[in-house]
N, C-alpha and C. Protein backbone atom coordinates (compact mmCIF):
# COMPACT_ATOMS: atom_id res chain seq x y z
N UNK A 1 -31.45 -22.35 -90.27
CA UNK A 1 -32.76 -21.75 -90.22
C UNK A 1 -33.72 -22.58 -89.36
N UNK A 2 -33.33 -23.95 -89.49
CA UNK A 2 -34.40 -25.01 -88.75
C UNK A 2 -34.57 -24.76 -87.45
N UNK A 3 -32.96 -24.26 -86.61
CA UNK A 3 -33.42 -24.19 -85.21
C UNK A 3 -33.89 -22.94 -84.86
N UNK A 4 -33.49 -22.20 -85.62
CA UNK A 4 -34.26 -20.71 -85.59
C UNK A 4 -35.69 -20.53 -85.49
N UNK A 5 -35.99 -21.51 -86.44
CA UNK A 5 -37.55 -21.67 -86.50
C UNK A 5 -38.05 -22.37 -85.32
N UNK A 6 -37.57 -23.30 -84.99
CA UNK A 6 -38.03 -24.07 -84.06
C UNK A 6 -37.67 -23.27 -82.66
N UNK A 7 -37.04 -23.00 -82.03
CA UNK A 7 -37.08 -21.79 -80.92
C UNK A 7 -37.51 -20.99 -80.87
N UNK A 8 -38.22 -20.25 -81.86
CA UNK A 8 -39.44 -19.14 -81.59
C UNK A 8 -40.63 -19.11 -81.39
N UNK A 9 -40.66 -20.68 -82.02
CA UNK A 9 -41.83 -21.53 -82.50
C UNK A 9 -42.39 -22.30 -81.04
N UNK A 10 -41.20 -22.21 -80.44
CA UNK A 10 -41.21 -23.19 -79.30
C UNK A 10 -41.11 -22.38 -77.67
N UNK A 11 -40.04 -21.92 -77.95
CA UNK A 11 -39.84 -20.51 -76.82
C UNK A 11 -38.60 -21.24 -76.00
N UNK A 12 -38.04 -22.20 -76.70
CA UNK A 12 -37.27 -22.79 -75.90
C UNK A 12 -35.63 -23.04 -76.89
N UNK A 13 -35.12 -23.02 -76.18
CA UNK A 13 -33.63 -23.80 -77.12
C UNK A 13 -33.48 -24.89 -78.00
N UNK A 14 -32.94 -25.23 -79.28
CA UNK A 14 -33.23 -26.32 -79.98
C UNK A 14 -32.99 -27.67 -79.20
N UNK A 15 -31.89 -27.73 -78.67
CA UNK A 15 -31.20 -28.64 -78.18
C UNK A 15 -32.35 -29.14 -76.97
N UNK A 16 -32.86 -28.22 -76.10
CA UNK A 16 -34.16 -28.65 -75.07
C UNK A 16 -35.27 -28.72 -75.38
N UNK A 17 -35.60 -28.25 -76.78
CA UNK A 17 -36.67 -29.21 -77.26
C UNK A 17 -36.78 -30.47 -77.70
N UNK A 18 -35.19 -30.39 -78.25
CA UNK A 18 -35.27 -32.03 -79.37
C UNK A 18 -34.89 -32.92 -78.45
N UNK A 19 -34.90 -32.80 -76.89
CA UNK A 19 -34.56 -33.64 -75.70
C UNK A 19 -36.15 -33.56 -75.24
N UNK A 20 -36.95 -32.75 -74.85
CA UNK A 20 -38.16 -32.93 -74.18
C UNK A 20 -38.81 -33.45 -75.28
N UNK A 21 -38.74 -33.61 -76.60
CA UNK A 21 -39.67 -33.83 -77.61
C UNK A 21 -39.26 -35.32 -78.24
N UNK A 22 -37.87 -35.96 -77.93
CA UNK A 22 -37.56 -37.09 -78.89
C UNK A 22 -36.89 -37.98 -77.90
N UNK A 23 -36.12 -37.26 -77.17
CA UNK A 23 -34.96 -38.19 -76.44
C UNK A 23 -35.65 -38.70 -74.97
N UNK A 24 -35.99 -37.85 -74.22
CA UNK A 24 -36.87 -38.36 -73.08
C UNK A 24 -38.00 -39.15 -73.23
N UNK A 25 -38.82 -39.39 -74.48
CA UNK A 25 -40.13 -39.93 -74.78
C UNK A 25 -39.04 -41.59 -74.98
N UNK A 26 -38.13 -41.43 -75.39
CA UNK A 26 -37.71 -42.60 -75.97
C UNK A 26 -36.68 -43.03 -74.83
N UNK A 27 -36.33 -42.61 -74.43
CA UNK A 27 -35.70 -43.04 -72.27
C UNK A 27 -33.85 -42.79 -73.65
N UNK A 28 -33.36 -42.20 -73.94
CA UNK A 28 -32.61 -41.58 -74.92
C UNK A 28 -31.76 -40.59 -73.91
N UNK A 29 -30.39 -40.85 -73.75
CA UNK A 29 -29.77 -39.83 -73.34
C UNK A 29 -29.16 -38.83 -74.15
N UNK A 30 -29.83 -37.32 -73.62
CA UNK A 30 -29.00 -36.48 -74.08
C UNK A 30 -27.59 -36.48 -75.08
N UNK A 31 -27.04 -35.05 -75.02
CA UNK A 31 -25.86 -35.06 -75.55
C UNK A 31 -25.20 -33.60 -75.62
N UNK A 32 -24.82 -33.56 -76.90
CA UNK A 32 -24.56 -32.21 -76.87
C UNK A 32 -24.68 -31.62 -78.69
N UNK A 33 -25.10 -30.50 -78.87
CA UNK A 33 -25.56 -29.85 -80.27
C UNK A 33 -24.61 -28.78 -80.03
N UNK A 34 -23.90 -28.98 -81.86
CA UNK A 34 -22.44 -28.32 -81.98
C UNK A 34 -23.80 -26.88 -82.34
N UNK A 35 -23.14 -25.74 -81.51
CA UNK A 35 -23.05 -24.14 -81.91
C UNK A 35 -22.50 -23.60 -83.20
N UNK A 36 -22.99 -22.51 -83.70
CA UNK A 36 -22.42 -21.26 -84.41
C UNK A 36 -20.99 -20.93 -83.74
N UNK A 37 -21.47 -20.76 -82.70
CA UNK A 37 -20.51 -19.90 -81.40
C UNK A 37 -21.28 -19.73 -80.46
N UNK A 38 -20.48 -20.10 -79.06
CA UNK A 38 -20.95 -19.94 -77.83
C UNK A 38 -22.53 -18.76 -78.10
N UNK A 39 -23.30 -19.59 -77.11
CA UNK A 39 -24.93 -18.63 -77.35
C UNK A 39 -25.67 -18.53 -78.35
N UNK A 40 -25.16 -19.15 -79.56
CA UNK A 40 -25.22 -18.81 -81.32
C UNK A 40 -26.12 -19.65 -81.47
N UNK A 41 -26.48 -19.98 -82.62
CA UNK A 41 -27.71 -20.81 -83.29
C UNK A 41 -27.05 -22.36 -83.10
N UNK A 42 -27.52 -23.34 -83.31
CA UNK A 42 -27.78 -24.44 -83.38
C UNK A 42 -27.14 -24.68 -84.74
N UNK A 43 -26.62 -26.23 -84.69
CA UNK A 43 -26.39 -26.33 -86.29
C UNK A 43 -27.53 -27.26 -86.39
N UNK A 44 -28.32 -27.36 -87.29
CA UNK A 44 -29.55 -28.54 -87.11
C UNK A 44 -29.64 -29.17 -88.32
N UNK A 45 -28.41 -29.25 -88.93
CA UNK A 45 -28.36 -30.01 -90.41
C UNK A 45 -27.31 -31.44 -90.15
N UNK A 46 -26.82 -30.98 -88.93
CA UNK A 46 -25.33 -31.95 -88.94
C UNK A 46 -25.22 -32.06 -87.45
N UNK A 47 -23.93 -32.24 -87.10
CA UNK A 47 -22.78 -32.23 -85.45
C UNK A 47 -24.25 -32.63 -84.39
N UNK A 48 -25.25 -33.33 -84.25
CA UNK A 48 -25.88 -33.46 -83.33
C UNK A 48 -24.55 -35.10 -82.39
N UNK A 49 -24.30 -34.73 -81.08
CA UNK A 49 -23.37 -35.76 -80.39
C UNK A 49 -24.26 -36.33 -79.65
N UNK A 50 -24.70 -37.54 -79.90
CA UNK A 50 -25.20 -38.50 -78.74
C UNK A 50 -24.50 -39.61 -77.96
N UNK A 51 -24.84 -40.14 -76.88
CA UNK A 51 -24.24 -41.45 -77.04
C UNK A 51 -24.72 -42.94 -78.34
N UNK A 52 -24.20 -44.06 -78.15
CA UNK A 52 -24.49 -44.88 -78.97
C UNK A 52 -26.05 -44.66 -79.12
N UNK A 53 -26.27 -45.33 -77.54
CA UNK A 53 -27.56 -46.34 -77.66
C UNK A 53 -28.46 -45.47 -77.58
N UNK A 54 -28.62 -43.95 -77.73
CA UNK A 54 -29.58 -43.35 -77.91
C UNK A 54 -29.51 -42.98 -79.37
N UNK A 55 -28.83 -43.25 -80.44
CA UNK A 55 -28.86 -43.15 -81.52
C UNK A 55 -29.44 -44.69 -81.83
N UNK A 56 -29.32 -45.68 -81.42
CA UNK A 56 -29.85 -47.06 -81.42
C UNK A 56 -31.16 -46.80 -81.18
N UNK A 57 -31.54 -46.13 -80.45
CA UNK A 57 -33.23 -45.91 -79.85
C UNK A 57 -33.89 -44.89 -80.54
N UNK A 58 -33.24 -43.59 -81.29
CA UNK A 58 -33.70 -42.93 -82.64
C UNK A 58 -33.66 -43.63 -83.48
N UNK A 59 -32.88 -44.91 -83.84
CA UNK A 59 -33.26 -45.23 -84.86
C UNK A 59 -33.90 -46.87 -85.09
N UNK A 60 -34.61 -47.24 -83.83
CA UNK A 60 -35.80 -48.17 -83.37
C UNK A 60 -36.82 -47.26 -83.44
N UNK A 61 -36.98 -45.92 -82.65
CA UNK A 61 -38.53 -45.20 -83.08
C UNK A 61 -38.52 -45.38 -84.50
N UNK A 62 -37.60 -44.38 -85.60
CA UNK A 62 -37.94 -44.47 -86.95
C UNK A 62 -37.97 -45.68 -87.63
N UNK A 63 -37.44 -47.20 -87.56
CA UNK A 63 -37.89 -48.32 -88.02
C UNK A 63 -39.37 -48.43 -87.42
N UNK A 64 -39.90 -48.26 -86.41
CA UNK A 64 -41.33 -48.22 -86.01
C UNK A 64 -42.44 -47.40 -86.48
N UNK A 65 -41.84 -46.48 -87.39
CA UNK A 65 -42.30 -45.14 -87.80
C UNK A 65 -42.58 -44.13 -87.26
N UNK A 66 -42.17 -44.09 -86.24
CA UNK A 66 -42.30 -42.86 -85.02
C UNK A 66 -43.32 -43.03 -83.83
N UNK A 67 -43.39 -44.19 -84.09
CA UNK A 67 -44.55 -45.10 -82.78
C UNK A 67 -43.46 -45.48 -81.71
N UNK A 68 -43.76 -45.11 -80.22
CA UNK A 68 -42.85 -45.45 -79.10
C UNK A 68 -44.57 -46.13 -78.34
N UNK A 69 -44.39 -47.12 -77.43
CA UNK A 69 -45.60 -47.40 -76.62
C UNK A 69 -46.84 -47.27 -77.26
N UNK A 70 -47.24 -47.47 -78.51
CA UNK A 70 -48.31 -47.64 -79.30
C UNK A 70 -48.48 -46.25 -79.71
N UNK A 71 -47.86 -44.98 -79.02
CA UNK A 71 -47.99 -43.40 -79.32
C UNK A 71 -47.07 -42.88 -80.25
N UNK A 72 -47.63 -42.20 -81.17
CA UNK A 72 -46.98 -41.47 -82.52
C UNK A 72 -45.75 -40.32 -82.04
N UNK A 73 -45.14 -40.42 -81.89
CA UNK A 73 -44.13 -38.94 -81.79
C UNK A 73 -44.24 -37.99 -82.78
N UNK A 74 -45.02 -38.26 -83.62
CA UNK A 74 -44.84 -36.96 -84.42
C UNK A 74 -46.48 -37.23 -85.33
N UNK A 75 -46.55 -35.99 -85.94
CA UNK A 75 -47.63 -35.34 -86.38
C UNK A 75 -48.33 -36.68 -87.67
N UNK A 76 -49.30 -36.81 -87.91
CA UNK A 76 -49.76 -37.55 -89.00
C UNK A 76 -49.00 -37.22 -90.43
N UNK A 77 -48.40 -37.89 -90.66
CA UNK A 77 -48.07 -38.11 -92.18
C UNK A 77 -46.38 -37.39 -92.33
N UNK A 78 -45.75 -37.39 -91.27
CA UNK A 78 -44.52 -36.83 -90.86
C UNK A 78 -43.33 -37.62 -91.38
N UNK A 79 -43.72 -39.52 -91.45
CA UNK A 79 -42.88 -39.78 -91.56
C UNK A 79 -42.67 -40.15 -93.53
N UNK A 80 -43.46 -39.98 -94.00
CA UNK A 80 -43.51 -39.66 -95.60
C UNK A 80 -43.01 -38.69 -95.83
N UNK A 81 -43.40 -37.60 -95.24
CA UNK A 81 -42.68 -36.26 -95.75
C UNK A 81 -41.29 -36.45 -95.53
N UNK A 82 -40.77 -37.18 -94.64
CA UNK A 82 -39.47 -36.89 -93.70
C UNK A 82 -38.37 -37.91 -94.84
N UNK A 83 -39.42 -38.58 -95.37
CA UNK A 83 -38.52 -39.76 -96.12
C UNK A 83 -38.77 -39.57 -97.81
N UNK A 84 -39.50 -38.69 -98.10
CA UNK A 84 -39.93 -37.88 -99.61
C UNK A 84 -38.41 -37.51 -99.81
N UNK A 85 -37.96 -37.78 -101.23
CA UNK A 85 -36.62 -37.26 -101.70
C UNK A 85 -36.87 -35.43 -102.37
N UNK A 86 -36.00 -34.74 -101.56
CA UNK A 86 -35.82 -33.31 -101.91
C UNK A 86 -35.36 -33.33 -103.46
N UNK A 87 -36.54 -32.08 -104.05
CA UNK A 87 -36.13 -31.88 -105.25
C UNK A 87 -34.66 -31.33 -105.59
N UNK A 88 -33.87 -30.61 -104.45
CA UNK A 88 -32.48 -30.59 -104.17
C UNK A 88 -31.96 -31.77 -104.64
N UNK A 89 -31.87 -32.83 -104.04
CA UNK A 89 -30.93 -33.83 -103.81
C UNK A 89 -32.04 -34.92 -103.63
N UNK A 90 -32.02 -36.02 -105.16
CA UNK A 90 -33.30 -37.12 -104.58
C UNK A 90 -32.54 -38.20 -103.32
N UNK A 91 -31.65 -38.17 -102.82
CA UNK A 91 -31.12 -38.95 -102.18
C UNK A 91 -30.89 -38.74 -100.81
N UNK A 92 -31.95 -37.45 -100.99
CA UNK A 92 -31.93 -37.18 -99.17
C UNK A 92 -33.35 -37.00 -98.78
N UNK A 93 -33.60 -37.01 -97.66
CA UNK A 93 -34.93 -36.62 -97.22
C UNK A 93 -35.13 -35.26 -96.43
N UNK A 94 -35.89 -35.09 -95.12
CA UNK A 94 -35.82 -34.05 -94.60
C UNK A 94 -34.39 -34.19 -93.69
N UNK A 95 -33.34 -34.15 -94.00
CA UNK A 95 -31.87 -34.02 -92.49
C UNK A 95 -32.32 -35.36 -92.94
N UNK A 96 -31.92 -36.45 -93.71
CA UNK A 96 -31.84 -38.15 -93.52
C UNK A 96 -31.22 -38.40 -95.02
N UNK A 97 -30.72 -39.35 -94.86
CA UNK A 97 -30.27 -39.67 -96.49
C UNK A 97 -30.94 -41.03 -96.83
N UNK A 98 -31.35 -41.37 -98.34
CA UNK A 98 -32.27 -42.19 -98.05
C UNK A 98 -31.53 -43.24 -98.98
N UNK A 99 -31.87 -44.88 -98.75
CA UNK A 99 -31.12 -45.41 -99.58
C UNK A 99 -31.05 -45.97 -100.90
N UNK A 100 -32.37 -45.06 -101.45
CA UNK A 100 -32.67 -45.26 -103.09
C UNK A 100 -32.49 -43.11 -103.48
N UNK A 101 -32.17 -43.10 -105.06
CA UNK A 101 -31.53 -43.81 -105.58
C UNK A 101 -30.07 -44.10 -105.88
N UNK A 102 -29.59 -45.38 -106.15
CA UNK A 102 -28.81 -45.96 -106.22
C UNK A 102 -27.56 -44.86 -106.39
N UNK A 103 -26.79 -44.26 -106.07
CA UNK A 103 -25.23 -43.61 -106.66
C UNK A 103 -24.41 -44.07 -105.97
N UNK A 104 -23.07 -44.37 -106.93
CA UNK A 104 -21.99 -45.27 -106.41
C UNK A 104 -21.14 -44.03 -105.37
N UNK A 105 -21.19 -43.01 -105.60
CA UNK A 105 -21.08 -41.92 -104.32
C UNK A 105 -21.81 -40.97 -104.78
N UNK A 106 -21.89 -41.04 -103.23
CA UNK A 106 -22.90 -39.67 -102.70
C UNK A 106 -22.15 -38.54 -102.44
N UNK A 107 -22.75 -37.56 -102.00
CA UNK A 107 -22.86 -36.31 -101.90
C UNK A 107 -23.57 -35.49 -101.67
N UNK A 108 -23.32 -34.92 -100.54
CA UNK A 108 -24.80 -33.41 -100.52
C UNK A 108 -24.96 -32.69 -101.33
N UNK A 109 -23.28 -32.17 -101.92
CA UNK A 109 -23.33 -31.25 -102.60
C UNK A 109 -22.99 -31.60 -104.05
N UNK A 110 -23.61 -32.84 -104.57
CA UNK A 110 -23.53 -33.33 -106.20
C UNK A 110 -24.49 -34.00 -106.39
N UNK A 111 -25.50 -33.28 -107.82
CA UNK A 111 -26.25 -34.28 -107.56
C UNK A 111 -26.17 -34.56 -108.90
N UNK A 112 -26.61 -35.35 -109.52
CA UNK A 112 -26.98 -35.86 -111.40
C UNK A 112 -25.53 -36.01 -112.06
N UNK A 113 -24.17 -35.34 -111.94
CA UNK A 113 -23.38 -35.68 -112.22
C UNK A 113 -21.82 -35.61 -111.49
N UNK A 114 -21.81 -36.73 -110.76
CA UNK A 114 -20.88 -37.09 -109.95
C UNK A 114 -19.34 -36.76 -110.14
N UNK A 115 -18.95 -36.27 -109.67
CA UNK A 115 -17.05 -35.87 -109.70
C UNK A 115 -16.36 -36.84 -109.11
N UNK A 116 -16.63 -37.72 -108.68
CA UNK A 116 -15.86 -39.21 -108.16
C UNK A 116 -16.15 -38.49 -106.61
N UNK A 117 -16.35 -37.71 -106.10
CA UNK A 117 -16.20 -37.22 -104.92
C UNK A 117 -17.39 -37.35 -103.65
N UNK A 118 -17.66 -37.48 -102.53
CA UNK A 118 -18.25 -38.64 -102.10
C UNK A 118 -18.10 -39.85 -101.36
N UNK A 119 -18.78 -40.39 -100.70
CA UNK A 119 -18.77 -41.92 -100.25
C UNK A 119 -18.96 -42.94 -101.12
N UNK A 120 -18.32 -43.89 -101.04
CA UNK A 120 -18.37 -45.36 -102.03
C UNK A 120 -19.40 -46.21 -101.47
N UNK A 121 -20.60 -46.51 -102.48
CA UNK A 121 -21.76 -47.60 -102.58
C UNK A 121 -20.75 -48.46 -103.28
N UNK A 122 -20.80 -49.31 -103.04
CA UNK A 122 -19.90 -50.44 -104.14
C UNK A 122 -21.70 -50.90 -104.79
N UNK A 123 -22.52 -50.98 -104.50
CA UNK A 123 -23.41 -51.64 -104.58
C UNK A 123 -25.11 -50.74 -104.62
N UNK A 124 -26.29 -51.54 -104.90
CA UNK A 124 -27.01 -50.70 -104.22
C UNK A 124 -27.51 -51.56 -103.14
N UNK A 125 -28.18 -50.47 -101.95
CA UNK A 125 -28.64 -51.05 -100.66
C UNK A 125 -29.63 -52.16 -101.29
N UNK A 126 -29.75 -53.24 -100.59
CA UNK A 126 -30.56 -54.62 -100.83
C UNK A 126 -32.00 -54.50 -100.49
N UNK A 127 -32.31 -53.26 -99.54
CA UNK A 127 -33.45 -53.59 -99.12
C UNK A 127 -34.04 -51.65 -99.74
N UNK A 128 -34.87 -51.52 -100.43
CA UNK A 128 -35.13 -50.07 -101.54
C UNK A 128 -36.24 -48.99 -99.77
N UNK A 129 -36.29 -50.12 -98.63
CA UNK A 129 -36.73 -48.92 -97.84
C UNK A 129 -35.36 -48.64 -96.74
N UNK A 130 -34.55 -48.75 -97.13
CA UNK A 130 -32.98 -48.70 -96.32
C UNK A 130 -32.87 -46.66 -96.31
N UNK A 131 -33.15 -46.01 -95.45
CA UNK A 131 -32.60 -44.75 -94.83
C UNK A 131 -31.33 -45.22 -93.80
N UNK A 132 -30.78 -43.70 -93.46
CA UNK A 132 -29.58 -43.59 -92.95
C UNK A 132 -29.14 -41.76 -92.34
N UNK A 133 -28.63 -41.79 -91.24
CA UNK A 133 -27.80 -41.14 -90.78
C UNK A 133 -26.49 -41.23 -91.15
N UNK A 134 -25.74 -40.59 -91.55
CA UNK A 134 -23.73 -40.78 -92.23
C UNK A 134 -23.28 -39.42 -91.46
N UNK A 135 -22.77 -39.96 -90.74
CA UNK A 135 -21.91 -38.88 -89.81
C UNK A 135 -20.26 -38.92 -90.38
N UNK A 136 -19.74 -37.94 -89.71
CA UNK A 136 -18.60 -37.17 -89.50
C UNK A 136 -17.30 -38.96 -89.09
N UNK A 137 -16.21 -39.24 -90.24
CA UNK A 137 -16.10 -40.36 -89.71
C UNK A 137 -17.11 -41.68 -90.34
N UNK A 138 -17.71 -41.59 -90.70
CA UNK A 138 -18.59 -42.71 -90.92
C UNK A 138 -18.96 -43.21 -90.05
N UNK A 139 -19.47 -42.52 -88.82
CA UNK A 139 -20.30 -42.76 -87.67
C UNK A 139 -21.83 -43.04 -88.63
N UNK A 140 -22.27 -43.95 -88.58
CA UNK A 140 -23.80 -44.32 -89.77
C UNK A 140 -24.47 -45.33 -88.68
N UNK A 141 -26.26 -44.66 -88.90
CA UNK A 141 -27.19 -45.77 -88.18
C UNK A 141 -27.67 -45.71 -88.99
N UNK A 142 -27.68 -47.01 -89.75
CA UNK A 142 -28.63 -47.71 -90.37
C UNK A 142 -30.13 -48.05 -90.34
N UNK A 143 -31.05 -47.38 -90.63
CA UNK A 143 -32.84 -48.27 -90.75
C UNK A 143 -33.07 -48.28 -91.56
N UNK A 144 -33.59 -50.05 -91.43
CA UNK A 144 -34.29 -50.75 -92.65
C UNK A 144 -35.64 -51.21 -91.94
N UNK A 145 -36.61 -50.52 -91.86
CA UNK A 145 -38.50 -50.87 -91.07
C UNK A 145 -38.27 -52.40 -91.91
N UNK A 146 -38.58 -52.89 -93.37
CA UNK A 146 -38.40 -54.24 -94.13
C UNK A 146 -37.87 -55.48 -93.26
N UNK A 147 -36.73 -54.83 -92.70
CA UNK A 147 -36.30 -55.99 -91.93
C UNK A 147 -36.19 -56.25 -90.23
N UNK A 148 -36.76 -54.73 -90.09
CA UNK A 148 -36.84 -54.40 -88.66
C UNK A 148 -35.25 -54.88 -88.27
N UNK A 149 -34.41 -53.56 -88.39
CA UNK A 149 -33.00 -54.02 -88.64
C UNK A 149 -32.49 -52.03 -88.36
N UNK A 150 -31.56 -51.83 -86.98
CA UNK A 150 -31.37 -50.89 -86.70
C UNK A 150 -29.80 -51.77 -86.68
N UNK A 151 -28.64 -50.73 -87.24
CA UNK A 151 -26.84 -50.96 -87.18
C UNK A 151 -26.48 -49.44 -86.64
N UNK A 152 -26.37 -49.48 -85.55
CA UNK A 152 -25.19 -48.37 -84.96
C UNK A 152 -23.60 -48.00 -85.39
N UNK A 153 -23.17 -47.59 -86.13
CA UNK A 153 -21.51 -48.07 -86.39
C UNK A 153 -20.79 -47.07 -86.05
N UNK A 154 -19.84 -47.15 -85.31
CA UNK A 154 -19.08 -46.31 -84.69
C UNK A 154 -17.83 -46.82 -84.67
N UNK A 155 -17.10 -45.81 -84.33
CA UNK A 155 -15.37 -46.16 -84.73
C UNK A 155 -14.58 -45.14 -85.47
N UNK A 156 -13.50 -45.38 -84.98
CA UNK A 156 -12.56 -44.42 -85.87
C UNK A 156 -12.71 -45.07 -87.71
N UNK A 157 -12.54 -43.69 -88.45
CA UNK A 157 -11.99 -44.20 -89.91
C UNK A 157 -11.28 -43.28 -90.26
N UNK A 158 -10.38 -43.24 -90.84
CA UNK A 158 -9.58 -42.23 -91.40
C UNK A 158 -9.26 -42.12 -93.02
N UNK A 159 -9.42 -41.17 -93.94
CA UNK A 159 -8.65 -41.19 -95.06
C UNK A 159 -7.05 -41.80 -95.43
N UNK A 160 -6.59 -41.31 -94.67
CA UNK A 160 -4.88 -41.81 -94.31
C UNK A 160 -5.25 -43.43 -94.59
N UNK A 161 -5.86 -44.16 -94.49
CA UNK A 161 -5.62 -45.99 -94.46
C UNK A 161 -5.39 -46.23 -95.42
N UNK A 162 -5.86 -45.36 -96.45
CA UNK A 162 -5.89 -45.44 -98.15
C UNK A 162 -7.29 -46.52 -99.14
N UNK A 163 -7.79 -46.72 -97.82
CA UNK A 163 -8.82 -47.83 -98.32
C UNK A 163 -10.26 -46.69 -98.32
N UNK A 164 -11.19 -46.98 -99.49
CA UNK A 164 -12.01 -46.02 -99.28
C UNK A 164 -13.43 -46.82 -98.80
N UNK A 165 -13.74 -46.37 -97.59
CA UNK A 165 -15.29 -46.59 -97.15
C UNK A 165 -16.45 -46.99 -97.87
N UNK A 166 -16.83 -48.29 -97.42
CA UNK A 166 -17.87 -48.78 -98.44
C UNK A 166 -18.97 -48.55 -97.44
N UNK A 167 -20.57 -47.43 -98.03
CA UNK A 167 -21.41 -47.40 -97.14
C UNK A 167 -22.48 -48.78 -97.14
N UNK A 168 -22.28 -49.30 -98.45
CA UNK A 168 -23.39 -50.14 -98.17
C UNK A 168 -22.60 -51.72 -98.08
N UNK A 169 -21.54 -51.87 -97.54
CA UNK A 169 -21.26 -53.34 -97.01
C UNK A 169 -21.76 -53.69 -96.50
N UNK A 170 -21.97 -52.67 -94.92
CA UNK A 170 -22.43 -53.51 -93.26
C UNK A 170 -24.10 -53.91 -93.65
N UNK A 171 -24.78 -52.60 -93.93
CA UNK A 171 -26.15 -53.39 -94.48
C UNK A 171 -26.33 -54.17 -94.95
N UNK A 172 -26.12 -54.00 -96.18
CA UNK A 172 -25.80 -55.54 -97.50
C UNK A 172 -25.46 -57.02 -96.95
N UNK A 173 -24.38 -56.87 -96.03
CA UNK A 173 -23.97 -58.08 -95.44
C UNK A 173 -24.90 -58.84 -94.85
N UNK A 174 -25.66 -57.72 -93.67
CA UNK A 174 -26.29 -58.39 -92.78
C UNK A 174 -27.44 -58.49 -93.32
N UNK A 175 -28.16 -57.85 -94.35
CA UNK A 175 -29.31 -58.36 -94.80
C UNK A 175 -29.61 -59.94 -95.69
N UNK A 176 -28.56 -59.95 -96.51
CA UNK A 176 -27.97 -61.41 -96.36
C UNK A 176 -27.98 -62.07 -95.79
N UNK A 177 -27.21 -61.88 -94.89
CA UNK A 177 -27.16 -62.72 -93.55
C UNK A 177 -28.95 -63.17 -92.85
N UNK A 178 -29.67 -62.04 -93.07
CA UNK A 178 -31.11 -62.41 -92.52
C UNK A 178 -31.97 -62.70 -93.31
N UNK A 179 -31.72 -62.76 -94.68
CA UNK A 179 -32.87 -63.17 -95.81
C UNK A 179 -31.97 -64.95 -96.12
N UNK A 180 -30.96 -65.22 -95.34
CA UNK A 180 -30.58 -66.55 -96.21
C UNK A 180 -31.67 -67.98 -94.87
């Protein structure tokens, strides 16, 4: 519905707005936004493909709070709302997952009582303003504004290894690592 809204709203394609509106302000290369089907809607909940370091540079604006060159990218009070936990799911925000509160797995689609099913927190995040992107794979960028601390992680993971994905190691570690 989001890009629906936003292309009528806009007069333009989702994908060439959220490039003239986020990625060019931030010198951010392009990419590509997975379809319905050829010509079809936008998916604007998920499959957005960037390269790294423009996911590194989305997620330096949002540790900044949406300040690029002393200028706001977005509307007054955007980035509260954006980081407010949905009465859906308190563990997400607007399209962001946030890293309070604490569940040893997550889920979009579980909330208050967990089926084991999910990503593994072994822990909770160390720092209570820790948001996140969790992609497809455990492709995850990490922001923590607290520590002014952006983690890109990329790489293959597979179920097959038999080892299950811990989301909050790489944070945890390195925040450690910068509070010792």
């Amino acid at each position: 519905m989001l890009g629906l809204v936003l292309e009528r709203a806009t007069g333009m394609p989702y994908g060439q707005y959220l490039s003239q509106s986020v990625l060019q302000p931030i010198g951010a290369q392009g990419g590509q936004v997975m379809m319905n089907r050829p010509d079809g809607l936008a998916h604007t909940g998920c499959c957005l493909l960037l390269p790294s370091e423009s996911w590194l540079r989305i997620g330096i604006l949002l540790v900044n709070g949406g300040v690029i060159d002393g200028q706001s990218l977005f509307p007054d009070g955007w980035m509260q709302d954006y980081l407010a936990p949905s009465p859906a799911n308190p563990a997400m925000g607007l399209h962001i997952w946030l890293g309070e509160p604490y569940l040893q797995r997550r889920s979009w689609s579980e909330v208050g009582t967990p089926t084991g099913f999910g990503i593994l927190h072994s822990e909770p995040y160390l720092a209570p303003d820790l948001f996140l992107f969790d992609g497809n794979g455990h492709q995850v960028v990490y922001i923590v504004p607290s520590e002014e601390l952006v983690v890109v992680r990329t790489g293959s993971w597979t179920f097959a290894t038999g080892n299950d994905w811990d989301n909050a190691f790489i944070p945890n570690t390195l925040i450690r690592g910068i509070r010792r």
